[in-house]
C-alpha atoms as a PDB file:
ATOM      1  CA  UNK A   1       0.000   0.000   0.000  1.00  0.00           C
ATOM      2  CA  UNK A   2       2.974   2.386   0.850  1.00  0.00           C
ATOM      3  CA  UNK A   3       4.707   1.492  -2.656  1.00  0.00           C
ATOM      4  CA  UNK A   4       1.578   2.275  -4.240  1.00  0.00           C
ATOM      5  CA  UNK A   5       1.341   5.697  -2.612  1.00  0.00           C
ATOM      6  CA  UNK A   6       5.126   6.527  -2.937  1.00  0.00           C
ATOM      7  CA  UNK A   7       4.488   5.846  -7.212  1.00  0.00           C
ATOM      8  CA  UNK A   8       1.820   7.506  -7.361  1.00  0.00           C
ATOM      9  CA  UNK A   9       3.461  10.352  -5.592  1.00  0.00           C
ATOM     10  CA  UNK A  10       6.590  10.389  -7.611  1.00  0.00           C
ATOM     11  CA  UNK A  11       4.519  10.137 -11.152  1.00  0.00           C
ATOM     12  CA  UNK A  12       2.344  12.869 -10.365  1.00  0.00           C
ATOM     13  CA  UNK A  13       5.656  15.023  -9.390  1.00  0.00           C
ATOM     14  CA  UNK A  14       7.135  14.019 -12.516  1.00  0.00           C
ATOM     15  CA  UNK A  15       3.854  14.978 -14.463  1.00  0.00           C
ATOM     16  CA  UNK A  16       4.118  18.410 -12.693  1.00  0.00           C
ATOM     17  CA  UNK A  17       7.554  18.871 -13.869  1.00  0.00           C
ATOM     18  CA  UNK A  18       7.017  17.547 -16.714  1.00  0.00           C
ATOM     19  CA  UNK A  19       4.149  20.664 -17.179  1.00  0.00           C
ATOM     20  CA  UNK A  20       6.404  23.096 -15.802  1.00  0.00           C
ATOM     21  CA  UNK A  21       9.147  22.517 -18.529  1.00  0.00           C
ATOM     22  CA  UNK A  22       6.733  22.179 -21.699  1.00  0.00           C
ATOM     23  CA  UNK A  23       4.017  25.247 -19.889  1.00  0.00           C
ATOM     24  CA  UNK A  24       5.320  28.559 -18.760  1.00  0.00           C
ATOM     25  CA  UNK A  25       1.622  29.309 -18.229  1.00  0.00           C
ATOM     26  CA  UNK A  26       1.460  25.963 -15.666  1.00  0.00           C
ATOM     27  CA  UNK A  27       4.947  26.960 -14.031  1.00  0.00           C
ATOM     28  CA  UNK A  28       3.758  30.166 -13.461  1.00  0.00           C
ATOM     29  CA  UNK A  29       0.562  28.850 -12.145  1.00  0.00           C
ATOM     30  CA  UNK A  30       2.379  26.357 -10.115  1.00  0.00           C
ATOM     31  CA  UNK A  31       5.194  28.960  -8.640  1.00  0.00           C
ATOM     32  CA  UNK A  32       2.638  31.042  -7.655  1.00  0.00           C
ATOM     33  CA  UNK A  33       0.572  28.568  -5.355  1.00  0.00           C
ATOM     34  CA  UNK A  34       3.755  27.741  -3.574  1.00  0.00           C
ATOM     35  CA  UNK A  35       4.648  31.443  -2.859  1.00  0.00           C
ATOM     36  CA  UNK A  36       1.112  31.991  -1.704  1.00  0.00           C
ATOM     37  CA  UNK A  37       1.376  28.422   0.433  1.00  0.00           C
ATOM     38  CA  UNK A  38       4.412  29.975   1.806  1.00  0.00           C
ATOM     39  CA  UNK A  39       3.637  33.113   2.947  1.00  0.00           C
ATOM     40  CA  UNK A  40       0.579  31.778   4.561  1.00  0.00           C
ATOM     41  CA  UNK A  41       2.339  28.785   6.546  1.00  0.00           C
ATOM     42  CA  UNK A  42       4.808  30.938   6.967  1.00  0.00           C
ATOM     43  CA  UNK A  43       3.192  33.911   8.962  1.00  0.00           C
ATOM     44  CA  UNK A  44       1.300  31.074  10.801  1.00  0.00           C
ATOM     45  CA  UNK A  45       4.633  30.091  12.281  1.00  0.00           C
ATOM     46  CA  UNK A  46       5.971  33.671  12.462  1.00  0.00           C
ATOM     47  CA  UNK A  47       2.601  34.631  14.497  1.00  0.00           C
ATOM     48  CA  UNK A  48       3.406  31.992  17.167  1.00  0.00           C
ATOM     49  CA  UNK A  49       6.881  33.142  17.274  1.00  0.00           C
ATOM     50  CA  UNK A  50       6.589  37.017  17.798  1.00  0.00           C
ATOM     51  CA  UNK A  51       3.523  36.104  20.257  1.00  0.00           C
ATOM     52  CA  UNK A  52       6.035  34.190  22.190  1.00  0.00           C
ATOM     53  CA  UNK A  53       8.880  36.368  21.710  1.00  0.00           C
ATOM     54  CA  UNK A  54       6.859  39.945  22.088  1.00  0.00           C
ATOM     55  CA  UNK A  55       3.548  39.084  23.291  1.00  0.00           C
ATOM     56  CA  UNK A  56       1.576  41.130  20.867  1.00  0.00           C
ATOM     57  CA  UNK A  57       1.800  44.096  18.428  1.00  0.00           C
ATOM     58  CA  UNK A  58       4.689  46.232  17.673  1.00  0.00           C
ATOM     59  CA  UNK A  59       7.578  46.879  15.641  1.00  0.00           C
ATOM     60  CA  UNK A  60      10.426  44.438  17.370  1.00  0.00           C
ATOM     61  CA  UNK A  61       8.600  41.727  15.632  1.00  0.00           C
ATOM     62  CA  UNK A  62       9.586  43.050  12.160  1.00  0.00           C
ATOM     63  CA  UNK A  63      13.030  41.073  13.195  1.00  0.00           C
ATOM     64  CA  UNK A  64      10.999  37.645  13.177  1.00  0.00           C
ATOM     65  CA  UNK A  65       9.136  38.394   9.908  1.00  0.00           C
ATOM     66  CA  UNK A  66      12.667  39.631   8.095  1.00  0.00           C
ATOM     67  CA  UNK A  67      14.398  35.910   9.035  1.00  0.00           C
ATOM     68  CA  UNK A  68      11.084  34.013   8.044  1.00  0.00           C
ATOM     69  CA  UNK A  69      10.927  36.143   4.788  1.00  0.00           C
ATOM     70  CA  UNK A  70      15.125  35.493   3.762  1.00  0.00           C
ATOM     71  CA  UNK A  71      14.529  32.158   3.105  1.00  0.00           C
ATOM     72  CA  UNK A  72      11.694  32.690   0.751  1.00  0.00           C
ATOM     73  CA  UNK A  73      14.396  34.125  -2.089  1.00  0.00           C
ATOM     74  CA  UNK A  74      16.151  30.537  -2.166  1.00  0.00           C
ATOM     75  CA  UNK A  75      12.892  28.440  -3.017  1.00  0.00           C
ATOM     76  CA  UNK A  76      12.861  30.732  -6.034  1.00  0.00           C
ATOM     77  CA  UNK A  77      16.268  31.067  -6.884  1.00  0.00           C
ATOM     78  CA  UNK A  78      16.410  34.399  -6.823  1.00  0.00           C
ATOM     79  CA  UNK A  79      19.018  36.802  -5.941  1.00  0.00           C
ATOM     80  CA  UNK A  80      19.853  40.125  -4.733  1.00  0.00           C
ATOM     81  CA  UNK A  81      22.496  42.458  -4.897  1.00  0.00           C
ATOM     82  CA  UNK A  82      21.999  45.271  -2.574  1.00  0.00           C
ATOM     83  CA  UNK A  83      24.542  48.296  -2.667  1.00  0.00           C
ATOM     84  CA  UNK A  84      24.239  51.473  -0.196  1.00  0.00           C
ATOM     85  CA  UNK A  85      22.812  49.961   3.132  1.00  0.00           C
ATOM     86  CA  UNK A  86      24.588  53.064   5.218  1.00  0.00           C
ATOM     87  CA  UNK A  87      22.282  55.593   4.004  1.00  0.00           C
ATOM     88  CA  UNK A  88      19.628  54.129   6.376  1.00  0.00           C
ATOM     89  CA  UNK A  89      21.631  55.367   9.303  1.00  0.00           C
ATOM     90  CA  UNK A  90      20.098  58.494   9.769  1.00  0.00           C
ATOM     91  CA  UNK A  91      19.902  59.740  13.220  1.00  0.00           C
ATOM     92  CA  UNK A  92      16.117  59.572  14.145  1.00  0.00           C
ATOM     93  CA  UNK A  93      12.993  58.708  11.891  1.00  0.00           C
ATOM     94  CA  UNK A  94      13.142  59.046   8.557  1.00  0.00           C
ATOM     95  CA  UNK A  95      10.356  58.046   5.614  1.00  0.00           C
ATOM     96  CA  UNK A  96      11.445  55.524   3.154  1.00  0.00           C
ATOM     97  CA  UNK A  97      10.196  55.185  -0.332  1.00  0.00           C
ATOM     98  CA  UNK A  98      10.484  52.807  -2.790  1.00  0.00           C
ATOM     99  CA  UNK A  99       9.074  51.239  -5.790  1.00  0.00           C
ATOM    100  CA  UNK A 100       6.058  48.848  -6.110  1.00  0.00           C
ATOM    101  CA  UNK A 101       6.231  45.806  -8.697  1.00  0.00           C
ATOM    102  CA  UNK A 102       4.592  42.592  -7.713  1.00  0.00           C
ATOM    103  CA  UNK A 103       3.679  40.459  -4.922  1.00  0.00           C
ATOM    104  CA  UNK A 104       7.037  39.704  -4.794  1.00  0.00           C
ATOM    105  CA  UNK A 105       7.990  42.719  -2.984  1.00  0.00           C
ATOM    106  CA  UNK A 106       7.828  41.300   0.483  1.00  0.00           C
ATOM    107  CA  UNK A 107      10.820  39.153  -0.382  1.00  0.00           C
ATOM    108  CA  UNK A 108      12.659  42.580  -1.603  1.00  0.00           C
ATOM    109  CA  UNK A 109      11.325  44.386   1.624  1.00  0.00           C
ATOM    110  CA  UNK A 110      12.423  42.441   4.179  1.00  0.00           C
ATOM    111  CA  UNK A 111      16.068  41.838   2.093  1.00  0.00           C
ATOM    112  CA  UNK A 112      16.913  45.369   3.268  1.00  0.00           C
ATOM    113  CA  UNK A 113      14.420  46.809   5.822  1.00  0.00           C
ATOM    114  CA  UNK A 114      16.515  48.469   8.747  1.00  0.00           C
ATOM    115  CA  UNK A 115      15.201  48.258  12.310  1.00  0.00           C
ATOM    116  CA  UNK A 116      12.901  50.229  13.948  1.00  0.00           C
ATOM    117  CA  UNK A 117      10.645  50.758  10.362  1.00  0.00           C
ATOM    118  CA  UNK A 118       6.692  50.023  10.004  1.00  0.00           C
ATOM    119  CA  UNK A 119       5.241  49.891   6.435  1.00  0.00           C
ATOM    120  CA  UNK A 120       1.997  51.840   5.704  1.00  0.00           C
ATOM    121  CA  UNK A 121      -0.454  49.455   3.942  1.00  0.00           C
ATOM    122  CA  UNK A 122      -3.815  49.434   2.149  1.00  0.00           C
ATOM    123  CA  UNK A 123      -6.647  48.240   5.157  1.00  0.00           C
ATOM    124  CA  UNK A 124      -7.708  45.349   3.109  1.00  0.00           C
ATOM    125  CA  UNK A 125      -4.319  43.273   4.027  1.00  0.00           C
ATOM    126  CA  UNK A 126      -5.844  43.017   7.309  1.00  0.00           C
ATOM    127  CA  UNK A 127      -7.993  40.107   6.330  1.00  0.00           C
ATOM    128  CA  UNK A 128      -5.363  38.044   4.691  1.00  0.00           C
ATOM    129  CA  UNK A 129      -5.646  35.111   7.072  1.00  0.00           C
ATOM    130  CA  UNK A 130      -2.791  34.292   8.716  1.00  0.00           C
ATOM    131  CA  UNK A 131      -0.988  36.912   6.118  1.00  0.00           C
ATOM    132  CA  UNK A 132      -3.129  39.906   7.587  1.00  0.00           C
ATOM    133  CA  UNK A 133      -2.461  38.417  11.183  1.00  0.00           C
ATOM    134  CA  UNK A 134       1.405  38.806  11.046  1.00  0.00           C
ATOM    135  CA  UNK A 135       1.081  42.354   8.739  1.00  0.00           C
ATOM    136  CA  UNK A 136      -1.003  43.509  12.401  1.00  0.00           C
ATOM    137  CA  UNK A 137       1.680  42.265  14.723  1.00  0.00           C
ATOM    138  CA  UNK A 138       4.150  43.597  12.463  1.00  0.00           C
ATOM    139  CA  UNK A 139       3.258  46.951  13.423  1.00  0.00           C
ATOM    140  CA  UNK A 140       2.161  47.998   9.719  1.00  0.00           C
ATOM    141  CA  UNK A 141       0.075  51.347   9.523  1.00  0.00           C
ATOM    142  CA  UNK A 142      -3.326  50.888   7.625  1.00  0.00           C
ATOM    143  CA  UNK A 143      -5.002  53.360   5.273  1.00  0.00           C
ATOM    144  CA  UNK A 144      -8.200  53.573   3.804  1.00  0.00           C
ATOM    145  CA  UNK A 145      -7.708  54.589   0.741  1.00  0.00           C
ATOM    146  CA  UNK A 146     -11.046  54.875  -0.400  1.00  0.00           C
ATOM    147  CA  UNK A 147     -11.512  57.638   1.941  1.00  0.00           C
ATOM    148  CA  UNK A 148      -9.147  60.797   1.607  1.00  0.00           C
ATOM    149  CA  UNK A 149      -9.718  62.371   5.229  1.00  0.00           C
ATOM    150  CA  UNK A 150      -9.404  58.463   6.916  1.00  0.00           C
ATOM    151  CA  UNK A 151      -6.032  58.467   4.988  1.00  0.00           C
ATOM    152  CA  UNK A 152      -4.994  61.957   5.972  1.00  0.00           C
ATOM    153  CA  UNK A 153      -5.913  61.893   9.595  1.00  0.00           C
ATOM    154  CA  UNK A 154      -3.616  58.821   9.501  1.00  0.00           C
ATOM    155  CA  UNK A 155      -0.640  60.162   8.204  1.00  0.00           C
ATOM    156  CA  UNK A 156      -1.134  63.121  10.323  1.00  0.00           C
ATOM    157  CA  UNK A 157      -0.974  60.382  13.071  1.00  0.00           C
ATOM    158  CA  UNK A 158       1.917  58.858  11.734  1.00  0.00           C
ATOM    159  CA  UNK A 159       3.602  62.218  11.325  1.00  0.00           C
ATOM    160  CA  UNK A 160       3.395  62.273  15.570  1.00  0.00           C
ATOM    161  CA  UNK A 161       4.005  58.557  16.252  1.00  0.00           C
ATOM    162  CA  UNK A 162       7.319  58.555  14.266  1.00  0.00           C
ATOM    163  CA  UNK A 163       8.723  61.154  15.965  1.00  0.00           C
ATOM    164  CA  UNK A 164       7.660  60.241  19.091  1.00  0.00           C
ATOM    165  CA  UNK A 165       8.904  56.818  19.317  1.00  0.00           C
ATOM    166  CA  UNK A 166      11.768  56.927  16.645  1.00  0.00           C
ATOM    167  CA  UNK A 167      10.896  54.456  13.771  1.00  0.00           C
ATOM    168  CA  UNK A 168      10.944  54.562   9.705  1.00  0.00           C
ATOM    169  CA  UNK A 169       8.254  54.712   7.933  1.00  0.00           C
ATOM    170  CA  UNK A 170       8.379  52.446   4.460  1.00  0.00           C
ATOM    171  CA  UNK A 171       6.191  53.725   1.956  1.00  0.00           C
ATOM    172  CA  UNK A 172       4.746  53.283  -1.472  1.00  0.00           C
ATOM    173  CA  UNK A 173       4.624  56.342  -3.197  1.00  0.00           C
ATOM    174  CA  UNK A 174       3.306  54.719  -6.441  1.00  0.00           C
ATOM    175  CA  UNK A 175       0.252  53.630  -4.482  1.00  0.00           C
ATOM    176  CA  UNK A 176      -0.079  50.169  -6.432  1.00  0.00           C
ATOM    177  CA  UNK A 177       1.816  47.332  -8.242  1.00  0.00           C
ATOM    178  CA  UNK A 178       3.690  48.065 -11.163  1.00  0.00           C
ATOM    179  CA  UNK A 179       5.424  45.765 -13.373  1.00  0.00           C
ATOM    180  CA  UNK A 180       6.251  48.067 -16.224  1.00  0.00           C
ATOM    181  CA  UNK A 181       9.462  48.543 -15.719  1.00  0.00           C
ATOM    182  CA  UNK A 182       8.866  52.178 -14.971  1.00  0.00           C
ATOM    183  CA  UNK A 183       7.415  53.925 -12.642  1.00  0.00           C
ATOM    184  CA  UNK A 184       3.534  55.379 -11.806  1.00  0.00           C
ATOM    185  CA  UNK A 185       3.187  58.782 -11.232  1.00  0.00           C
ATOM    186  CA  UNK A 186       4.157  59.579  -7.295  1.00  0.00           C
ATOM    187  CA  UNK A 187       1.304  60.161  -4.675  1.00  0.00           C
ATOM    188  CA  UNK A 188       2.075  62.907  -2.060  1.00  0.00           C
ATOM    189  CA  UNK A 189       0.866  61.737   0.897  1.00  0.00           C
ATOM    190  CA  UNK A 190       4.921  60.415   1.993  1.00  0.00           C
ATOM    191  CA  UNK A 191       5.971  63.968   1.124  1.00  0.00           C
ATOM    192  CA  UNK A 192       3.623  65.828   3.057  1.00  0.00           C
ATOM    193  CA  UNK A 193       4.402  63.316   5.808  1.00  0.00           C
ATOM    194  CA  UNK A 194       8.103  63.813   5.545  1.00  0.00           C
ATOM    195  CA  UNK A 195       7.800  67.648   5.252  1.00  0.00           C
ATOM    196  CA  UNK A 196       5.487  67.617   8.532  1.00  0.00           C
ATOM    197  CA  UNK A 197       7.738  65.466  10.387  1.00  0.00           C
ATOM    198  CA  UNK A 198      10.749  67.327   9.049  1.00  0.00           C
ATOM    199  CA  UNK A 199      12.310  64.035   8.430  1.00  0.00           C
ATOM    200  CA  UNK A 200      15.100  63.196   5.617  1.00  0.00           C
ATOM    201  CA  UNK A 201      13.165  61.057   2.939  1.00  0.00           C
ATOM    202  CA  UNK A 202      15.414  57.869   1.945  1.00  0.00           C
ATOM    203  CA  UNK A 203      14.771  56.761  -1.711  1.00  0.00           C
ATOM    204  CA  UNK A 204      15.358  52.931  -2.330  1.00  0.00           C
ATOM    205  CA  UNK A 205      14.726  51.367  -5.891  1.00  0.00           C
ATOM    206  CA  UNK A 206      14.380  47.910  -7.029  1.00  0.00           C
ATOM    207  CA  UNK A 207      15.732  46.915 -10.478  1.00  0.00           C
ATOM    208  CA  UNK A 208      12.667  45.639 -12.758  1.00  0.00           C
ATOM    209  CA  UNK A 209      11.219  42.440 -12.208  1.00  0.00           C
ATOM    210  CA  UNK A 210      10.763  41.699 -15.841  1.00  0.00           C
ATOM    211  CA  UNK A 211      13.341  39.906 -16.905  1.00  0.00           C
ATOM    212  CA  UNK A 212      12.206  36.850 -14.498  1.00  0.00           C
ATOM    213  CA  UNK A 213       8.563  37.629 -13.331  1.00  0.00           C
ATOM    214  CA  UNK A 214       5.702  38.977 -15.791  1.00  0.00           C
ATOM    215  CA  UNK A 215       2.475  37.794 -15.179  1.00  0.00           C
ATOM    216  CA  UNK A 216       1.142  39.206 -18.491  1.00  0.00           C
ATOM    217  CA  UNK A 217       3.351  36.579 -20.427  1.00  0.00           C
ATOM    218  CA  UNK A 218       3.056  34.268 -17.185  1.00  0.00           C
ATOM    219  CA  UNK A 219       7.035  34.065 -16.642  1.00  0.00           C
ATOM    220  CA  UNK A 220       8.221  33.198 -13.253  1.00  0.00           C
ATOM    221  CA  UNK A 221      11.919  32.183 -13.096  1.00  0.00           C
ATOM    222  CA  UNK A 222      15.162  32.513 -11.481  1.00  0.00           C
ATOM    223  CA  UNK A 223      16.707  35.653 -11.468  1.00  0.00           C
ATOM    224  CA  UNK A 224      18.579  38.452  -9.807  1.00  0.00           C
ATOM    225  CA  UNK A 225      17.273  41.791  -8.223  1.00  0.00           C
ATOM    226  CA  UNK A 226      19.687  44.921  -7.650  1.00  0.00           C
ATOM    227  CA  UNK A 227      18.516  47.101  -4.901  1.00  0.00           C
ATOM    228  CA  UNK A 228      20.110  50.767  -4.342  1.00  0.00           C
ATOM    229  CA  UNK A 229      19.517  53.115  -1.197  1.00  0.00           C
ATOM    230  CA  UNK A 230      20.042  56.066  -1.994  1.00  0.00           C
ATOM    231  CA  UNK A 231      21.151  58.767  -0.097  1.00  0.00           C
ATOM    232  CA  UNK A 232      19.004  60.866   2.177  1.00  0.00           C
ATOM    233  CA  UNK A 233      16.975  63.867   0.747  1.00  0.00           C
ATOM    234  CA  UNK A 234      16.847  66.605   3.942  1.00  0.00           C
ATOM    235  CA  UNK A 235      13.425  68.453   4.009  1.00  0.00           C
ATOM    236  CA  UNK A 236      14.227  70.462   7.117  1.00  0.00           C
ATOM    237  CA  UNK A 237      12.971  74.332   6.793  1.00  0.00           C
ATOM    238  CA  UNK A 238      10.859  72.525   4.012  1.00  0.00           C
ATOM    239  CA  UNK A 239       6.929  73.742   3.956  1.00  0.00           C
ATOM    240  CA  UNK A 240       3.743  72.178   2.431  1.00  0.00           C
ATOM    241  CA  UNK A 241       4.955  74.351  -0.587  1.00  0.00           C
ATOM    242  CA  UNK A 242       7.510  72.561  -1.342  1.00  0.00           C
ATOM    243  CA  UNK A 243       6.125  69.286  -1.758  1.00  0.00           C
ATOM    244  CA  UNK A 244       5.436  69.069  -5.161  1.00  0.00           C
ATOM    245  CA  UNK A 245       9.012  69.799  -6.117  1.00  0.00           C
ATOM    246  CA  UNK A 246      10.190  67.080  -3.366  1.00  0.00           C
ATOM    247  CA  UNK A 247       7.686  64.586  -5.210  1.00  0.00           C
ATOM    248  CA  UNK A 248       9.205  65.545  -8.232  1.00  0.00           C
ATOM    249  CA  UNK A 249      13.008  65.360  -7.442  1.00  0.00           C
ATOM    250  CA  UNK A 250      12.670  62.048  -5.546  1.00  0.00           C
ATOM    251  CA  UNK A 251      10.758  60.693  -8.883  1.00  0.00           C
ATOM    252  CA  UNK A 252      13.134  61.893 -11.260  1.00  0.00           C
ATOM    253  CA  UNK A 253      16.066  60.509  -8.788  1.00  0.00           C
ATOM    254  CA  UNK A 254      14.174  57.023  -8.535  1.00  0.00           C
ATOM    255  CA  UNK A 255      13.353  56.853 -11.926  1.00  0.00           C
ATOM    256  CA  UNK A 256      16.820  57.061 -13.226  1.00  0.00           C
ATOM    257  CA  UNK A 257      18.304  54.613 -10.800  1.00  0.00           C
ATOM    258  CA  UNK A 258      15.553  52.194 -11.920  1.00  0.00           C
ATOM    259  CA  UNK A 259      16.210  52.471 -15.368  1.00  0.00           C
ATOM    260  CA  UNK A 260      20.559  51.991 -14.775  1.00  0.00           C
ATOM    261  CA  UNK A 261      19.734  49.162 -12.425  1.00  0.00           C
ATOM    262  CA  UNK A 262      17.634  47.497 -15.277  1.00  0.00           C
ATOM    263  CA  UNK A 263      20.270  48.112 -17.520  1.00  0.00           C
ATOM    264  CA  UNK A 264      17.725  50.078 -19.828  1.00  0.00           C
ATOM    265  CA  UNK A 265      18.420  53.733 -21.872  1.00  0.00           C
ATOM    266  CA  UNK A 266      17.027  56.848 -19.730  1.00  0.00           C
END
């Protein structure tokens, strides 16, 4: 009875790869499942861990999530090459901004997220499962973004909160996935948080994803990601006038670091 099982177990996983060689479509498919079956059994186990550890919401437990995640990248074969780390150490808070391409971000996150940082997330992560569980004990700051005022009373809280107790704030300035290979137009509600806080706003950019992941085509391979921190942009004696021009510089900035770290023409 346990032959039986064990051939029917191997011929089914030699069917699947099999698929996976002959169908990008059922690779990506496939690849996908397993990163979604990850994450989930994953922040299960991370949950228990930073409940043990912690005891309940707050920022320390970013340190569990960060291990759990930078183990992910070697299931994929992927790998990153990550140049300018020491512009995160910035006395006090700072707000960090950085591109948005896929669900694969987390893994990129967590490669280089510095201590003491919360993300600011969309409210619907929240009821993820297990996913939205560790997101909440992470510390992560939800938005409504359907509602404006919800999203700027937030920020305005945020604005307090990391001052108060010290910590980074990692946004998305795009304000959704983008797996162009370019970037969306910037949203200003991380400049107006920077310029209220008076806090230096760290750029970080992600080469594109492209060459290994596109979801259009349904390609999911093996790959390498450059990441680049770049340095610090002060916004000290900086007022809500200014923003636009901030938004602006930190685009243009971004946008040609993207484009040399995908090795495409500006």
């Amino acid at each position: 009875m346990e032959l039986g099982w064990l051939l029917w177990g191997t011929a089914v996983l030699l069917l699947l790869h099999v698929l996976m060689e002959l169908s990008p479509a059922v690779n990506f498919a496939l690849r996908i499942g397993f990163y979604c079956l990850l994450c989930l059994v994953s922040s299960a186990l991370a949950a228990a861990a930073c409940l043990l550890v912690n005891g309940g919401r707050t920022v320390k437990n970013m340190r569990i999530i960060r291990a759990f995640v930078r183990t992910f990248k070697y299931f994929f074969g992927l790998r990153f090459e990550v140049k300018g780390l020491e512009n995160f150490k910035v006395e006090g808070p700072a707000i960090i901004v950085s591109n948005h391409q896929s669900i694969l971000d987390m893994m990129g996150l967590m490669e280089v997220l510095p201590d003491n940082c919360v993300q600011v997330g969309k409210k619907e992560l929240m009821y993820m499962g297990t996913v939205g569980l560790i997101i909440y004990l992470g510390g992560v700051i939800f938005i409504n973004r359907k509602s404006t005022s919800s999203a700027k009373m937030v920020m305005s809280e945020v604005a307090k909160t990391m001052v108060a107790e010290n910590v980074k704030v990692w946004v998305y300035p795009e304000g959704t996935r983008n797996c162009t290979g370019d970037l969306l137009p910037f949203k200003k509600g991380a400049f107006h948080l920077a310029v209220q806080a008076q806090v230096p706003v760290i750029p970080v950019v992600y080469s594109s994803f492209t060459t290994f992941y596109n979801p259009k085509t349904k390609l999911f391979t093996s790959g390498k990601i450059k990441v680049e921190v770049l340095p610090p942009i002060e916004t000290k004696g900086l007022t809500p006038d200014d923003v636009t021009e901030l938004t602006d510089r930190c685009f243009s900035t971004m946008k040609e670091t993207l484009f040399r770290l995908s090795g495409r023409p500006s």
